[in-house]
Protein backbone atom coordinates (compact mmCIF):
# COMPACT_ATOMS: atom_id res chain seq x y z
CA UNK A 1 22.25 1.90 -11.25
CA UNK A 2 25.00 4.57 -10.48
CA UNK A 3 22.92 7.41 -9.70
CA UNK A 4 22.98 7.46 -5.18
CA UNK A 5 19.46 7.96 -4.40
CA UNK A 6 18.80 4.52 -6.44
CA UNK A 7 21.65 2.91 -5.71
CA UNK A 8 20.41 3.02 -1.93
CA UNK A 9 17.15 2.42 -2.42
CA UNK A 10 18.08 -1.21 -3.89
CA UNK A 11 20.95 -1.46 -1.31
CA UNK A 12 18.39 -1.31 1.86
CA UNK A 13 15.57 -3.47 -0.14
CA UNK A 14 18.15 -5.98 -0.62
CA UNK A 15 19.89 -6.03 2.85
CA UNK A 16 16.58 -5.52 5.09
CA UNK A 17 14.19 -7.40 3.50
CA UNK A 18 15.07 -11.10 4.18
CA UNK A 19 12.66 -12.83 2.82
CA UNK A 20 13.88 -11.79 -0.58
CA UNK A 21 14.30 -15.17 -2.16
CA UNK A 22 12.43 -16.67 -5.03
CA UNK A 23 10.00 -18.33 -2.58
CA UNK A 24 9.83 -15.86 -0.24
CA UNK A 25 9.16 -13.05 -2.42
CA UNK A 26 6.18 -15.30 -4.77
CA UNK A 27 4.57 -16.36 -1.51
CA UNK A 28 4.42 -12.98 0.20
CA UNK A 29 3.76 -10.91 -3.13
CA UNK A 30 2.06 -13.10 -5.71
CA UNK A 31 0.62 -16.27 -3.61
CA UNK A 32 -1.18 -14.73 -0.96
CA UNK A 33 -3.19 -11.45 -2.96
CA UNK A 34 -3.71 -14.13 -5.74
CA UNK A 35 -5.43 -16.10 -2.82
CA UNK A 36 -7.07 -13.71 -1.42
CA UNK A 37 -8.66 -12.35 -4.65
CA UNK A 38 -9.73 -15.83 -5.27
CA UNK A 39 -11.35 -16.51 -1.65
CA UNK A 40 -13.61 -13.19 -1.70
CA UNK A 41 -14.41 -13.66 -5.41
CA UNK A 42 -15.69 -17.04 -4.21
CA UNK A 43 -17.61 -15.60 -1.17
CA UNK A 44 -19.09 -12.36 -3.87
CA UNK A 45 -19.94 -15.00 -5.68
CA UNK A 46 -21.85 -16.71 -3.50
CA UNK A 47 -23.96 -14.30 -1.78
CA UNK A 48 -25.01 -12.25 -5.42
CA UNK A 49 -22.32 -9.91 -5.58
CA UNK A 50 -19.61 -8.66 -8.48
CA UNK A 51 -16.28 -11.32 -8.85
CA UNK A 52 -15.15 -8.47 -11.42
CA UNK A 53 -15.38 -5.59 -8.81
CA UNK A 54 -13.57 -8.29 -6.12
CA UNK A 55 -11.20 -9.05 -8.75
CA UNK A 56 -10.09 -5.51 -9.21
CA UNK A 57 -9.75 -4.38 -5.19
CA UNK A 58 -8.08 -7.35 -4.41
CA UNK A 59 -5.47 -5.89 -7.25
CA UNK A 60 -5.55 -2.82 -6.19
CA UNK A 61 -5.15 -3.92 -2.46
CA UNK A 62 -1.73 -6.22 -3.39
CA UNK A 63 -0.05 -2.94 -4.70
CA UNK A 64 -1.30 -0.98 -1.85
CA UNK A 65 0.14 -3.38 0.78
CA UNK A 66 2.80 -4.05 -0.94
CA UNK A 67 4.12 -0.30 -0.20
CA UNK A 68 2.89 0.08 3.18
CA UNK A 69 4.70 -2.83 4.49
CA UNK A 70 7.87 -2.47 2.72
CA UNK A 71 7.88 1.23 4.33
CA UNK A 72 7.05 0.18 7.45
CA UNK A 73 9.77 -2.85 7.41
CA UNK A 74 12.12 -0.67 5.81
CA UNK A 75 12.58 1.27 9.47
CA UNK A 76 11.26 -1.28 11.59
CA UNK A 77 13.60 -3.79 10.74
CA UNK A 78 16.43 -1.46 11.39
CA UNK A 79 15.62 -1.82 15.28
CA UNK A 80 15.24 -5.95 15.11
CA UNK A 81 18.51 -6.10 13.25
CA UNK A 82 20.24 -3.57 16.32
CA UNK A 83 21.28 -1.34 13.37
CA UNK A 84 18.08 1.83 14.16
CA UNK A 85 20.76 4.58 16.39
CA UNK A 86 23.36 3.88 13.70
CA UNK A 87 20.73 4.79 10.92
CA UNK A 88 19.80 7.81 12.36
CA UNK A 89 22.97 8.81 13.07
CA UNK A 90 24.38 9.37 10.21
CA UNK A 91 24.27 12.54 8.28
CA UNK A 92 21.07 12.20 6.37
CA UNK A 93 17.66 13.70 6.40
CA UNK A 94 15.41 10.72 8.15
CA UNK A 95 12.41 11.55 6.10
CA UNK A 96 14.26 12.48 2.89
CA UNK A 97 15.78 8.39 3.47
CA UNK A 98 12.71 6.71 4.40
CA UNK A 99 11.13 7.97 1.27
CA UNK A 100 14.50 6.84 -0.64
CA UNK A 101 14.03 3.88 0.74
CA UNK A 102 10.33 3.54 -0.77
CA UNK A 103 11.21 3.92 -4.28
CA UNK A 104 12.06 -0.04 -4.31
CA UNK A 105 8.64 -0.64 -3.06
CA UNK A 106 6.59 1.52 -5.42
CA UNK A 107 8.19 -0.80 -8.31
CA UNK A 108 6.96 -3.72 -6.14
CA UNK A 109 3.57 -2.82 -5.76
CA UNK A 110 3.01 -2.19 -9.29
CA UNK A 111 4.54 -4.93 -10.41
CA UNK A 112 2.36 -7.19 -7.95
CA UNK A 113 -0.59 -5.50 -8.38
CA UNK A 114 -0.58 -6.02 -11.88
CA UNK A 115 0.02 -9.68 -12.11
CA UNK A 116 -2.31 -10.31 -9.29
CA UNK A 117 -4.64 -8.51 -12.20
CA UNK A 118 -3.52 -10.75 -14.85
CA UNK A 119 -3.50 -14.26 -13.61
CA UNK A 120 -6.68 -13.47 -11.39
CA UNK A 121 -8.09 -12.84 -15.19
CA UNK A 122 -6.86 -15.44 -16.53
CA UNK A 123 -8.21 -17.89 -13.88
CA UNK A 124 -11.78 -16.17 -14.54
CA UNK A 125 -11.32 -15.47 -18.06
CA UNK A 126 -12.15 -11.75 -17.92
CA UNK A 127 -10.53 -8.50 -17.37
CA UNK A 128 -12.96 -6.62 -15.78
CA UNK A 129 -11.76 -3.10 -16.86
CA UNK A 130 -9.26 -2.55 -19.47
CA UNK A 131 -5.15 -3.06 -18.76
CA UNK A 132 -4.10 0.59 -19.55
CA UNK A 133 -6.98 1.78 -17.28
CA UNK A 134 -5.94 -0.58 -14.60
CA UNK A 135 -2.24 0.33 -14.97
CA UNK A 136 -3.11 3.83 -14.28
CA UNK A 137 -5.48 3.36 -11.57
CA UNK A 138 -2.39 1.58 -9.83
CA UNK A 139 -0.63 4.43 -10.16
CA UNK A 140 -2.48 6.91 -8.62
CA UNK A 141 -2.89 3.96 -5.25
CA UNK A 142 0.94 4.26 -5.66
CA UNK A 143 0.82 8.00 -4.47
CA UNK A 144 -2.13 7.21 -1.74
CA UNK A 145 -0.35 4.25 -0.61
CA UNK A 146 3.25 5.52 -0.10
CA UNK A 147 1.91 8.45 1.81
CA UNK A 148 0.72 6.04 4.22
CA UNK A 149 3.32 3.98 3.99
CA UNK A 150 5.29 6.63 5.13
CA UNK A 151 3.16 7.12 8.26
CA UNK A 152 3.21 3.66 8.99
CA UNK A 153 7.35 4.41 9.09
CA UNK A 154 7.27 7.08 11.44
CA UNK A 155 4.95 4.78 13.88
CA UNK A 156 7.68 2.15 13.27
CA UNK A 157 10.27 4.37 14.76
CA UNK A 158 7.99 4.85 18.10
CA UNK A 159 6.43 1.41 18.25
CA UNK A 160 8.97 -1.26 19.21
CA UNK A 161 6.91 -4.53 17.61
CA UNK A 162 7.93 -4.78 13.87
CA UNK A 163 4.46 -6.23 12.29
CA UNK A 164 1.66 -4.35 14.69
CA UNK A 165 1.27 -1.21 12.69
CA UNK A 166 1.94 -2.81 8.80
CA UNK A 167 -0.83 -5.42 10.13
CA UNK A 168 -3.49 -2.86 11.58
CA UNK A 169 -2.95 -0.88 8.58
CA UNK A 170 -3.68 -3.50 5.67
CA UNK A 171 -6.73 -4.90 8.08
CA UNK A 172 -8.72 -1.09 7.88
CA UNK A 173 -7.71 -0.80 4.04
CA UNK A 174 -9.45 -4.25 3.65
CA UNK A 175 -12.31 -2.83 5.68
CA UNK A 176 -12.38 0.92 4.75
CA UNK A 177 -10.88 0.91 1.56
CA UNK A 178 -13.69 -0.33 -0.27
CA UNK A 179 -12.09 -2.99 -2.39
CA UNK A 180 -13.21 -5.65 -0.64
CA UNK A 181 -16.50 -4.97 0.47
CA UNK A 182 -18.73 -1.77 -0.90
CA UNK A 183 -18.07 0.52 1.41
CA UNK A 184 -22.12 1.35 1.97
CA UNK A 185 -22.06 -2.48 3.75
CA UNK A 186 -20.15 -0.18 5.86
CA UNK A 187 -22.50 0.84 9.16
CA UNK A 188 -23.66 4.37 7.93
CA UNK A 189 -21.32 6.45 10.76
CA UNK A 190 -18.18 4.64 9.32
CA UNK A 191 -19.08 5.19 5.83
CA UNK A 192 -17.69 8.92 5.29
CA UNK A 193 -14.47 7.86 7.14
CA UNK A 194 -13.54 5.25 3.99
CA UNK A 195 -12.75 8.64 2.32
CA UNK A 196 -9.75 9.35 4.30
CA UNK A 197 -7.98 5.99 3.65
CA UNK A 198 -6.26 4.85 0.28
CA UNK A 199 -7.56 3.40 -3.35
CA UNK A 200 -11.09 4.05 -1.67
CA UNK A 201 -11.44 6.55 -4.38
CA UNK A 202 -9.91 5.05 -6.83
CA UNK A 203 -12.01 2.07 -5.92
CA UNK A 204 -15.18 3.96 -6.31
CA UNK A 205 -14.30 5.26 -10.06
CA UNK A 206 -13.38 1.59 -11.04
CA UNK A 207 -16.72 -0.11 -8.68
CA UNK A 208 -19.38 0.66 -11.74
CA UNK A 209 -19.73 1.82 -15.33
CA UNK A 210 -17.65 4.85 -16.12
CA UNK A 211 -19.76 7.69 -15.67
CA UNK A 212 -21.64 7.29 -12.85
CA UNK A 213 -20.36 8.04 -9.37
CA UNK A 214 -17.39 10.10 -9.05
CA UNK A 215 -15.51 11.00 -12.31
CA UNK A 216 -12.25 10.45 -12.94
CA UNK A 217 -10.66 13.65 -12.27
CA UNK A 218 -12.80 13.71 -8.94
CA UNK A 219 -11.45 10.40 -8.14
CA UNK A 220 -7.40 11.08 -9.22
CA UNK A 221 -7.82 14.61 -6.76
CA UNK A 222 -9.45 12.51 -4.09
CA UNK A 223 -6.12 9.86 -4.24
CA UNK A 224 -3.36 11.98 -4.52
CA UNK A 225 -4.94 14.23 -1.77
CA UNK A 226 -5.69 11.35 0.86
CA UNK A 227 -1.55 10.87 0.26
CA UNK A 228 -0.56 13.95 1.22
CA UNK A 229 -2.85 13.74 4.35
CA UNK A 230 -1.15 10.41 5.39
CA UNK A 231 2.37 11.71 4.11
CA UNK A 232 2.20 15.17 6.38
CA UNK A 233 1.15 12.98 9.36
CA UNK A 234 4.30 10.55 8.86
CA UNK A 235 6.65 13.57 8.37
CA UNK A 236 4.92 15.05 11.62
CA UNK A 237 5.45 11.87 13.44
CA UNK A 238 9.11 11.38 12.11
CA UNK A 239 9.91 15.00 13.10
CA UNK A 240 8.30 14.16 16.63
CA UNK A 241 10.92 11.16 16.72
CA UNK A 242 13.58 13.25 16.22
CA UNK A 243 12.86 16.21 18.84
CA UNK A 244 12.19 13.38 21.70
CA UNK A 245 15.62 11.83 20.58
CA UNK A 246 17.42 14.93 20.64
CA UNK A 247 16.18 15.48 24.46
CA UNK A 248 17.71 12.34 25.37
């Protein structure tokens, strides 16, 4: 890993991420998705509804939160450890670094939301849509979910508690995103604003049979676009940061 941009990316995962132990790192990215997929299968199950549609937000949830947190904890941590005025003093383009910083991340969410996918098929004997659709579906909640990832960074840098804004965000993708829950158990006023928040597209291509709802090109659009929306409010944010700091 000699090339700079990657060889900081894995430097900051390594040094600001402390639970990065073997135990750490299966409880907080493998245990708990794994256990949530399982509870609300269970509780689909039991009131009529799809375990295969659960199965496959839950997935696509892991790799989304996996992102937004890391982001988020990848400048919010930089204030708990006393280390934030060094950081953004030195000589580097903040945004340009917080997205260096969420390379690491984007591996990590894949990576999770994949084997959340695998052993929550296993345990139910059934993979509800096929891997190399899956794999590419995480993909595209890769771009969606690092744009707001990136948001939740530039919040970090105002907001002085470390977990409030990674926390608030993962609670409205479980309630907007539509992976959870359809998003039409949504009350009706709420139901158009699912479309603003990441994998709720994706979520909708993968929720039925392929060809009905929104097609796959109107879903992959819809993703990437709901990215950029979340990525131009972090960069606005960050540059905010910046202009208050430079006023003193």
């Amino acid at each position: 890993m000699s090339h700079p941009v990657l060889q900081g990316a894995a430097l900051s995962y390594r040094a600001l991420f402390t639970w990065l132990n073997p135990l750490g790192y299966l409880s907080s990215r493998l245990i708990r998705p794994i256990g949530l997929a399982v509870t609300f299968a269970a509780v689909s199950s039991h009131y009529g509804g799809s375990v295969a549609r659960t199965l496959v937000g839950a997935s696509l949830l892991a790799c989304a939160h996996a992102v937004i947190y890391g982001l988020a904890l990848a400048v919010a941590n930089e204030r708990s450890f006393g280390t934030l005025d060094l950081w953004l003093a030195s000589p580097q383009n903040t945004l340009a670094a917080i997205c260096q910083r969420g390379l690491p991340h984007l591996v990590d969410g894949f990576l999770g939301g994949l084997i959340t996918y695998l052993v929550c098929g296993l345990l139910y004997g059934v993979l509800p849509v096929p891997l190399h659709t899956f794999a590419g579906a995480l993909i595209l909640v890769l771009v969606s979910a690092f744009g707001m990832g990136v948001l939740t960074a530039g919040i970090a840098l105002l907001v002085k508690d470390v977990f409030t804004t990674p926390n608030l965000a993962h609670l409205l993708l479980m309630v907007f995103s539509g992976t959870l829950m359809s998003t039409e158990a949504l009350p009706s006023p709420l139901r158009p604003v699912s479309e603003a928040f990441p994998i709720s597209h994706v979520a909708a291509y993968l929720s039925g049979p392929v060809g009905r709802g929104p097609g796959l090109l109107e879903s992959a659009v819809g993703e990437v676009a709901v990215g950029l929306v979340w990525f131009a409010g972090g960069a606005l944010l960050v540059q905010i940061f910046l202009r208050r700091g430079s006023r003193g």
